[in-house]
Protein backbone atom coordinates (compact mmCIF):
# COMPACT_ATOMS: atom_id res chain seq x y z
CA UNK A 1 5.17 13.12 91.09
CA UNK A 2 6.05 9.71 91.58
CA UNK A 3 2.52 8.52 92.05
CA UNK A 4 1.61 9.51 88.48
CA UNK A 5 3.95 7.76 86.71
CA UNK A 6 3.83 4.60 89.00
CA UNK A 7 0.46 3.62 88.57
CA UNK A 8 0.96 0.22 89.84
CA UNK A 9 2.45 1.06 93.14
CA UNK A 10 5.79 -0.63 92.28
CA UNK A 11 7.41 1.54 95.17
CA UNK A 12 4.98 0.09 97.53
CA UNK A 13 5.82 -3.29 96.35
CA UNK A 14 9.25 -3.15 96.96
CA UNK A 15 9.48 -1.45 100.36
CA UNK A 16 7.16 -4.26 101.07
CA UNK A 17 9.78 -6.92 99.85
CA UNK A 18 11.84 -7.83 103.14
CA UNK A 19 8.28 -9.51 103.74
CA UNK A 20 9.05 -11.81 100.94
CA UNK A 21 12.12 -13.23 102.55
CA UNK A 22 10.46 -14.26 105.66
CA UNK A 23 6.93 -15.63 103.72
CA UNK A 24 9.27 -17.22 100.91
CA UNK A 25 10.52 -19.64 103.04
CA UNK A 26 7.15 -20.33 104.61
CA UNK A 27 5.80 -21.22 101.06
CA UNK A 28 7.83 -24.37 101.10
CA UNK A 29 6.19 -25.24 104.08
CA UNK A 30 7.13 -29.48 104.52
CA UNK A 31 8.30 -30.02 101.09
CA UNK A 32 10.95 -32.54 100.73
CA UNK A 33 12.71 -34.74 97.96
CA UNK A 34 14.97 -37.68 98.05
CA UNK A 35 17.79 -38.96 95.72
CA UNK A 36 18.65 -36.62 94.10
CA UNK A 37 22.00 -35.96 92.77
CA UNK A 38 21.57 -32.40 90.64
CA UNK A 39 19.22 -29.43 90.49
CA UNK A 40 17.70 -28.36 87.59
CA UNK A 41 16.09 -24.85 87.85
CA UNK A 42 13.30 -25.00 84.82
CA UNK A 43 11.89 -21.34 84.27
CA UNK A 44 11.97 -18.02 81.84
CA UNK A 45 12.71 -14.43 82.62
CA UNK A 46 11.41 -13.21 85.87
CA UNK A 47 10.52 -17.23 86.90
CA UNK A 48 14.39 -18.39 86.42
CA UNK A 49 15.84 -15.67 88.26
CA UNK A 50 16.04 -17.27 91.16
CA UNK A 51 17.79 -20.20 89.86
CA UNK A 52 20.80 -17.38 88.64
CA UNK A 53 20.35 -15.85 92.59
CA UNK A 54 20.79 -19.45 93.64
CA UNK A 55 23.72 -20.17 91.33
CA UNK A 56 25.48 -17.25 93.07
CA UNK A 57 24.46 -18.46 96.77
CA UNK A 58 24.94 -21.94 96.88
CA UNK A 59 28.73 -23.86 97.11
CA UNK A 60 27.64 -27.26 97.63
CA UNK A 61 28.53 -30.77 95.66
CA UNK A 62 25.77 -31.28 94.27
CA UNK A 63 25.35 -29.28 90.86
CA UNK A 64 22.53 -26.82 89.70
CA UNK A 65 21.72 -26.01 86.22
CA UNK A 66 19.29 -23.26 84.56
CA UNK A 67 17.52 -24.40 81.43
CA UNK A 68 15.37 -21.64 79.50
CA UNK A 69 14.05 -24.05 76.70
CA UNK A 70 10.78 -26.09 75.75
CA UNK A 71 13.19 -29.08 76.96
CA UNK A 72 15.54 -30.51 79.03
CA UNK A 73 18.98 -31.24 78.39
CA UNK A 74 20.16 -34.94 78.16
CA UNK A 75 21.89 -35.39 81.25
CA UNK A 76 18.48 -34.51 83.33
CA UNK A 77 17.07 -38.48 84.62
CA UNK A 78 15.34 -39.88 87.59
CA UNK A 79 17.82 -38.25 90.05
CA UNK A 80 17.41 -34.74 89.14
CA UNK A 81 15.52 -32.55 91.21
CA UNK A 82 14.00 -30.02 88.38
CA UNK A 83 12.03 -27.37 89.74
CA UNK A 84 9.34 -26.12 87.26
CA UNK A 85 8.92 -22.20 87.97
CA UNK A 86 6.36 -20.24 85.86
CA UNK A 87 4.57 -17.42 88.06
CA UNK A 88 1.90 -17.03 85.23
CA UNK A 89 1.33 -21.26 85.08
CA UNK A 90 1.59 -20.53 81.72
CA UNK A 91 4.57 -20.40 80.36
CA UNK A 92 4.97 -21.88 77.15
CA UNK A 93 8.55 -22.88 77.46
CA UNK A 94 8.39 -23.55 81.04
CA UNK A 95 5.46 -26.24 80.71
CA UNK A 96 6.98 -28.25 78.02
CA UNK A 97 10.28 -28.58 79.89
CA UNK A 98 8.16 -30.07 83.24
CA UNK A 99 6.08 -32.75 80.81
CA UNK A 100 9.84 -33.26 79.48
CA UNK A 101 10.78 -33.89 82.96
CA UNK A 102 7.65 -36.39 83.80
CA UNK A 103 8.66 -38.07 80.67
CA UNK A 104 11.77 -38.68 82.30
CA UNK A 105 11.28 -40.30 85.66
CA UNK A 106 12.80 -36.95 87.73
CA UNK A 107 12.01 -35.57 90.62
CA UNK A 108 9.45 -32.63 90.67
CA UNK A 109 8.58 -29.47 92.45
CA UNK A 110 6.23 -26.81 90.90
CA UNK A 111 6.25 -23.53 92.03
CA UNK A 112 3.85 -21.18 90.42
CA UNK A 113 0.48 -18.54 91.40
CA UNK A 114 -1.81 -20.43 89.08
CA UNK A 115 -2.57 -21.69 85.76
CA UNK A 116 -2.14 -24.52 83.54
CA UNK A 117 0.74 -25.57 85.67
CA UNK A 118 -1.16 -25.28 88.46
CA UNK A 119 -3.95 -27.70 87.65
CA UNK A 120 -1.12 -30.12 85.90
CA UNK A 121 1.14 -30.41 89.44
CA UNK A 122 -2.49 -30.89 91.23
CA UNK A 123 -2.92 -33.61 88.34
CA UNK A 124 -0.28 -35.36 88.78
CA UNK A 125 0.51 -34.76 92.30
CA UNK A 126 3.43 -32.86 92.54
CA UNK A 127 4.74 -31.00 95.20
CA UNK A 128 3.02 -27.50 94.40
CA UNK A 129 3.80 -24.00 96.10
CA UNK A 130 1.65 -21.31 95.36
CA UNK A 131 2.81 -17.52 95.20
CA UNK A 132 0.78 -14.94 95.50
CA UNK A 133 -0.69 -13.53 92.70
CA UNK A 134 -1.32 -10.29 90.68
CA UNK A 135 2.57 -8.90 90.96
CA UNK A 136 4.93 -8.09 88.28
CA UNK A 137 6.82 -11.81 87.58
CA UNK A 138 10.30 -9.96 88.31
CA UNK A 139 9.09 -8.74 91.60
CA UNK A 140 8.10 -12.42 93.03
CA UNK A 141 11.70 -13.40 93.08
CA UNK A 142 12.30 -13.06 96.92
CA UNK A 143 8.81 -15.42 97.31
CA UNK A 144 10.69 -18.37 94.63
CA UNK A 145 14.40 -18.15 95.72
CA UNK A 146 13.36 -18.79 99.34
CA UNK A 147 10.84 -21.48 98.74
CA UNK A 148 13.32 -22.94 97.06
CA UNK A 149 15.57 -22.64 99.92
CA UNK A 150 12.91 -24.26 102.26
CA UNK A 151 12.74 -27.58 100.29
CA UNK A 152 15.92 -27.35 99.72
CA UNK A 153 16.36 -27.63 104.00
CA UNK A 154 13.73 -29.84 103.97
CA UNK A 155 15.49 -32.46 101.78
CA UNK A 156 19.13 -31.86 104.23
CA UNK A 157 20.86 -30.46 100.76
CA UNK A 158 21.28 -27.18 102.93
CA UNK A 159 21.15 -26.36 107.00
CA UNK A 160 18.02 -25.06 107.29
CA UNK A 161 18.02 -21.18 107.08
CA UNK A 162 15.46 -19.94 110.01
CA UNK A 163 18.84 -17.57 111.60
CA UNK A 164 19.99 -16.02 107.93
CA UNK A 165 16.30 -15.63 106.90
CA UNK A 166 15.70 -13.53 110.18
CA UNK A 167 18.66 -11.59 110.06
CA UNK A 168 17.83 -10.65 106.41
CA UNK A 169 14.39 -9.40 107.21
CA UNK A 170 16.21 -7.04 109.65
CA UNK A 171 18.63 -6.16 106.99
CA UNK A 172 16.79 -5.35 104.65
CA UNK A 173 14.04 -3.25 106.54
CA UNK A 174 16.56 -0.23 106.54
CA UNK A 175 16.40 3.03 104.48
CA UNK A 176 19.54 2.84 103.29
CA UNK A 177 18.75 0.59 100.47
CA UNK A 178 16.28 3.11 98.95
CA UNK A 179 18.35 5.94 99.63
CA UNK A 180 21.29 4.52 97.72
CA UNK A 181 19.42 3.63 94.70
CA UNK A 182 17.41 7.14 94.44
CA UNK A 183 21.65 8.45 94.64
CA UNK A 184 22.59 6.39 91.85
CA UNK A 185 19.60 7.02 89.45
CA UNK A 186 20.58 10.72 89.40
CA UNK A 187 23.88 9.43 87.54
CA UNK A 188 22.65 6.95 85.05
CA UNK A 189 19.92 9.36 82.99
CA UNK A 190 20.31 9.26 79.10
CA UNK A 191 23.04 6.66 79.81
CA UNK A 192 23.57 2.57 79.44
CA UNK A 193 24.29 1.22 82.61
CA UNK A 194 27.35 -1.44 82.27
CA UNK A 195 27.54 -3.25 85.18
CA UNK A 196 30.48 -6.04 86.28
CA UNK A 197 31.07 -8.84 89.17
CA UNK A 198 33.20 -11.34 90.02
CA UNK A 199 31.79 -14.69 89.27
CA UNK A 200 30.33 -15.36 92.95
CA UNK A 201 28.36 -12.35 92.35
CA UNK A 202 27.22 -13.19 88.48
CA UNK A 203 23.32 -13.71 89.60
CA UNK A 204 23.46 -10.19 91.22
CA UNK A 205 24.71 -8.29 88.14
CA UNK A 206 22.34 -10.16 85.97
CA UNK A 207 19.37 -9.26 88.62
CA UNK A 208 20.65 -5.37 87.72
CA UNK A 209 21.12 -5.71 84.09
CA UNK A 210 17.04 -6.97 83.46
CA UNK A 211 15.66 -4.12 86.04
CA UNK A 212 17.08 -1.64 84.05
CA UNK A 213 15.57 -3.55 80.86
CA UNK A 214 12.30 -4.22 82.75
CA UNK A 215 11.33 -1.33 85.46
CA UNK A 216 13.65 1.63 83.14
CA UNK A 217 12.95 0.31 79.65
CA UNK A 218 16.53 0.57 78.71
CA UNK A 219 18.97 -1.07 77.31
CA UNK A 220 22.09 -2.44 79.92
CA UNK A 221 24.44 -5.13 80.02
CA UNK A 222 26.64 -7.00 82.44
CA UNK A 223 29.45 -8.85 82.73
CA UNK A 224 31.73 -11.16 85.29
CA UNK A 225 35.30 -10.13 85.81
CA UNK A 226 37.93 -11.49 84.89
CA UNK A 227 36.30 -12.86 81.73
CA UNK A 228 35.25 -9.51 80.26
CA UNK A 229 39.16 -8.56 80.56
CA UNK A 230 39.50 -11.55 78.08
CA UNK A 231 36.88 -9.86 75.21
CA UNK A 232 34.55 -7.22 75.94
CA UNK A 233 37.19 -4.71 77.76
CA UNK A 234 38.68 -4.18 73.96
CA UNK A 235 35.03 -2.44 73.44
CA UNK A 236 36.24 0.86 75.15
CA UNK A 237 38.98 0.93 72.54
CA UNK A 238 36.81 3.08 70.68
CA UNK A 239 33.11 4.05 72.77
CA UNK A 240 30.47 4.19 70.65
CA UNK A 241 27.48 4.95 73.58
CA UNK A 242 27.23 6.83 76.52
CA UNK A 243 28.22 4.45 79.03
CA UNK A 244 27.82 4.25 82.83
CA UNK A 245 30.08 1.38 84.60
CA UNK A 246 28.49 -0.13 88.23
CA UNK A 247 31.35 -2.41 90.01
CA UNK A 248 30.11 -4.65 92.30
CA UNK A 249 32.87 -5.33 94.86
CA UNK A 250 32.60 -8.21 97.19
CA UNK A 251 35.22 -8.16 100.14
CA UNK A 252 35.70 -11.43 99.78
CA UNK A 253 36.52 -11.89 96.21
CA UNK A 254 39.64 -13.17 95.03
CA UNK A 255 42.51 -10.71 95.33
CA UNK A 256 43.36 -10.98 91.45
CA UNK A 257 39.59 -10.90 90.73
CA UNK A 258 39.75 -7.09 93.27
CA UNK A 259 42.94 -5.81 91.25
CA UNK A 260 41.05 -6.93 87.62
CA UNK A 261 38.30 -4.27 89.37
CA UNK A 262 41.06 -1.60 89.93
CA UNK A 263 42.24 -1.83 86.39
CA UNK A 264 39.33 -2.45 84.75
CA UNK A 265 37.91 0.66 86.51
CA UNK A 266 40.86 2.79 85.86
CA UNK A 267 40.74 2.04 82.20
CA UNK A 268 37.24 3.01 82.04
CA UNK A 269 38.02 6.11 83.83
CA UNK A 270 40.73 7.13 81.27
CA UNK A 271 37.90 6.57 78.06
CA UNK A 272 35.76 8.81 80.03
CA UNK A 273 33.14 6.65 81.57
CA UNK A 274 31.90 7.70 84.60
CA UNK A 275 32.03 4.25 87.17
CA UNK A 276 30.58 3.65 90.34
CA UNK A 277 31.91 1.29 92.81
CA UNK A 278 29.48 -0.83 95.23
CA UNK A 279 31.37 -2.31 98.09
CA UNK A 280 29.27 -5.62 99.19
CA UNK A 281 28.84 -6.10 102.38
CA UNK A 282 27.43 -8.03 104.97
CA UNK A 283 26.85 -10.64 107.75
CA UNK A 284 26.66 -13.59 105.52
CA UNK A 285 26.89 -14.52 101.79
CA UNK A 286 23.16 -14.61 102.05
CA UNK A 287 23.16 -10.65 103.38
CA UNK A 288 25.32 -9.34 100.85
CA UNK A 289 23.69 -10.84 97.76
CA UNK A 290 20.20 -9.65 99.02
CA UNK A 291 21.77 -6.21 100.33
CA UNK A 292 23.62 -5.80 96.65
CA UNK A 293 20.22 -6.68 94.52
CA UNK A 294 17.89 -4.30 96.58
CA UNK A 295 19.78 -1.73 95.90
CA UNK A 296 19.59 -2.56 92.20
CA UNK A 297 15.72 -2.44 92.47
CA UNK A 298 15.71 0.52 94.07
CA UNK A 299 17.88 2.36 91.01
CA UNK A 300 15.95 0.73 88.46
CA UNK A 301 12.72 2.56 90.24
CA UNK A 302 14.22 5.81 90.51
CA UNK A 303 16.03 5.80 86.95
CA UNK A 304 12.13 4.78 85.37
CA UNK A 305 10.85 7.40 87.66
CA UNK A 306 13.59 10.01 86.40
CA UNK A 307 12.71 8.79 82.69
CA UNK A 308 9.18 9.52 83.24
CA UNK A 309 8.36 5.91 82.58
CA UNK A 310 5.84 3.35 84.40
CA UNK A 311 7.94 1.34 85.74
CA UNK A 312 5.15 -1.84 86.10
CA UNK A 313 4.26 -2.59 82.30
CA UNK A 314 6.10 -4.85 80.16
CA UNK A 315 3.77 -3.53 76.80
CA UNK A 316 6.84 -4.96 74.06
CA UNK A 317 6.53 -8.31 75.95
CA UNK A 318 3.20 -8.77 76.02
CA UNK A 319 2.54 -7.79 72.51
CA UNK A 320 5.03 -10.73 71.84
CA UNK A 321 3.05 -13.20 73.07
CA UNK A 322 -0.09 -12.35 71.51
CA UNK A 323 1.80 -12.82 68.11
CA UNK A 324 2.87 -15.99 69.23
CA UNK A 325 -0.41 -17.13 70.32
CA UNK A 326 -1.66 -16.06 67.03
């Protein structure tokens, strides 16, 4: 049944994924920067997300940023290291920001399958790393964030990653990712997934939240604990949706941040929404952020697959930017 509603293969796609780990960080291939004293991650939707994966992975001194604008903010000069990510190459938003960056003496790395980016990093001779093409921008993620780990290496901001990168591939060739997700779809039909982190884990909740949106056209939302018990946990004064909550439990989260979780859970429980905790696990930060996100894919599949709903096409999108190209 599956094969008539996913017309694109998207299950084929991501069984294939642990390959993107490995080939990832071969896409950065030599790639290397100098003086540099921030990162700016300059991208939209499927392109930026893994600056938010990154924002979740890395601890060191140096800072990273996200910007999802037509330009950069004012702190960005000649000793920022932007990284211009639009798998398409054309990316209004995402083109703007790199002339922005040109304009301002930084430090450039395009990473992109093609387009007017493309020719423009060729132009000017930037570093350029091409991904492969004809995928699903969303499903390209495990090809950017390890690229970007490479140069990363390559410029001694990070050990270089050859050991984790390994040991991930092996991770993440197991069943059990797929198996989990196909259990969890069976709970979340006709409902809107909620799902909440701690802050280390923010990039993994947000990876969740836009497969549902993407692969399940639905809506879902997410959150990082222990802000939400500062707002959004006064919304289940009075439910007005039928909710599903997905806590994402790291074992080495703060032990306030792992009671919040307890009590935050058991005051879902008591309005009546139906929560399902997700210990993370894992070998190394690196392991558990990967393990936690693949099984996120794999629900997001199964839930669009349950809906009766291709999970590939992003129709609402698309039609937006033919208006806006009008």
């Amino acid at each position: 049944m599956s094969e008539s509603i996913d017309k694109e293969d998207m299950k084929g796609l991501l069984k294939r994924f642990p390959e993107q780990v490995v080939d990832g960080y071969e896409l950065g291939g030599k790639t290397a920067v100098e003086d540099i004293d921030k990162i700016m991650i300059a991208g939209m939707g499927g392109s930026a997300l893994s600056g938010e994966i990154l924002l979740s992975y890395l601890d060191e001194k140096i800072p990273i940023f996200i910007n999802k604008d037509y330009t950069l903010p004012n702190f960005v000069d000649s000793h920022t290291l932007v990284f211009a990510i639009s798998y398409s190459g054309n990316t209004e938003e995402t083109i703007e920001a790199y002339r922005d960056a040109i304009r301002r003496g930084c430090k450039l790395v395009v990473i992109t399958s093609g387009g007017k980016l493309d020719i423009l990093a060729r132009k000017n001779s930037h570093p350029l790393v091409l991904v492969p093409r004809g995928i699903q921008p969303r499903l390209t993620y495990g090809y950017i964030f390890f690229a970007i780990l490479r140069v990363l290496a390559n410029s001694k901001i990070i050990k270089t990653m050859e050991k984790e990168v390994t040991g991930l591939y092996a991770t993440l060739k197991q069943d059990v990712f797929m198996k989990r997700g196909e259990e969890l779809a069976e709970h979340l039909v006709g409902r809107i997934p909620i799902i909440y982190a701690s802050q280390a884990m923010a990039g993994v909740a947000y990876k969740w939240k836009i497969n549902f949106n993407e692969n399940s056209k639905i809506h879902a939302f997410c959150n990082v604990i222990p802000e939400m018990n500062h707002n959004e946990i006064l919304g289940y004064t009075d439910l007005n949706g039928d909710y599903y909550g997905i806590i994402l439990k790291n074992d080495t989260d703060h032990v306030r941040v792992k009671l919040r979780m307890d009590l935050t859970k058991k005051i879902m429980k008591e309005k009546g929404v139906e929560v399902t905790e997700i210990g993370i696990t894992g070998a190394n930060h690196l392991s558990k952020l990967f393990s936690a996100i693949y099984i996120g894919d794999w629900v997001s599949y199964f839930l669009s697959i349950k809906n009766n709903v291709d999970p590939t096409p992003v129709k609402i999108i698309e039609t937006l930017k033919k208006d806006l190209a009008r």
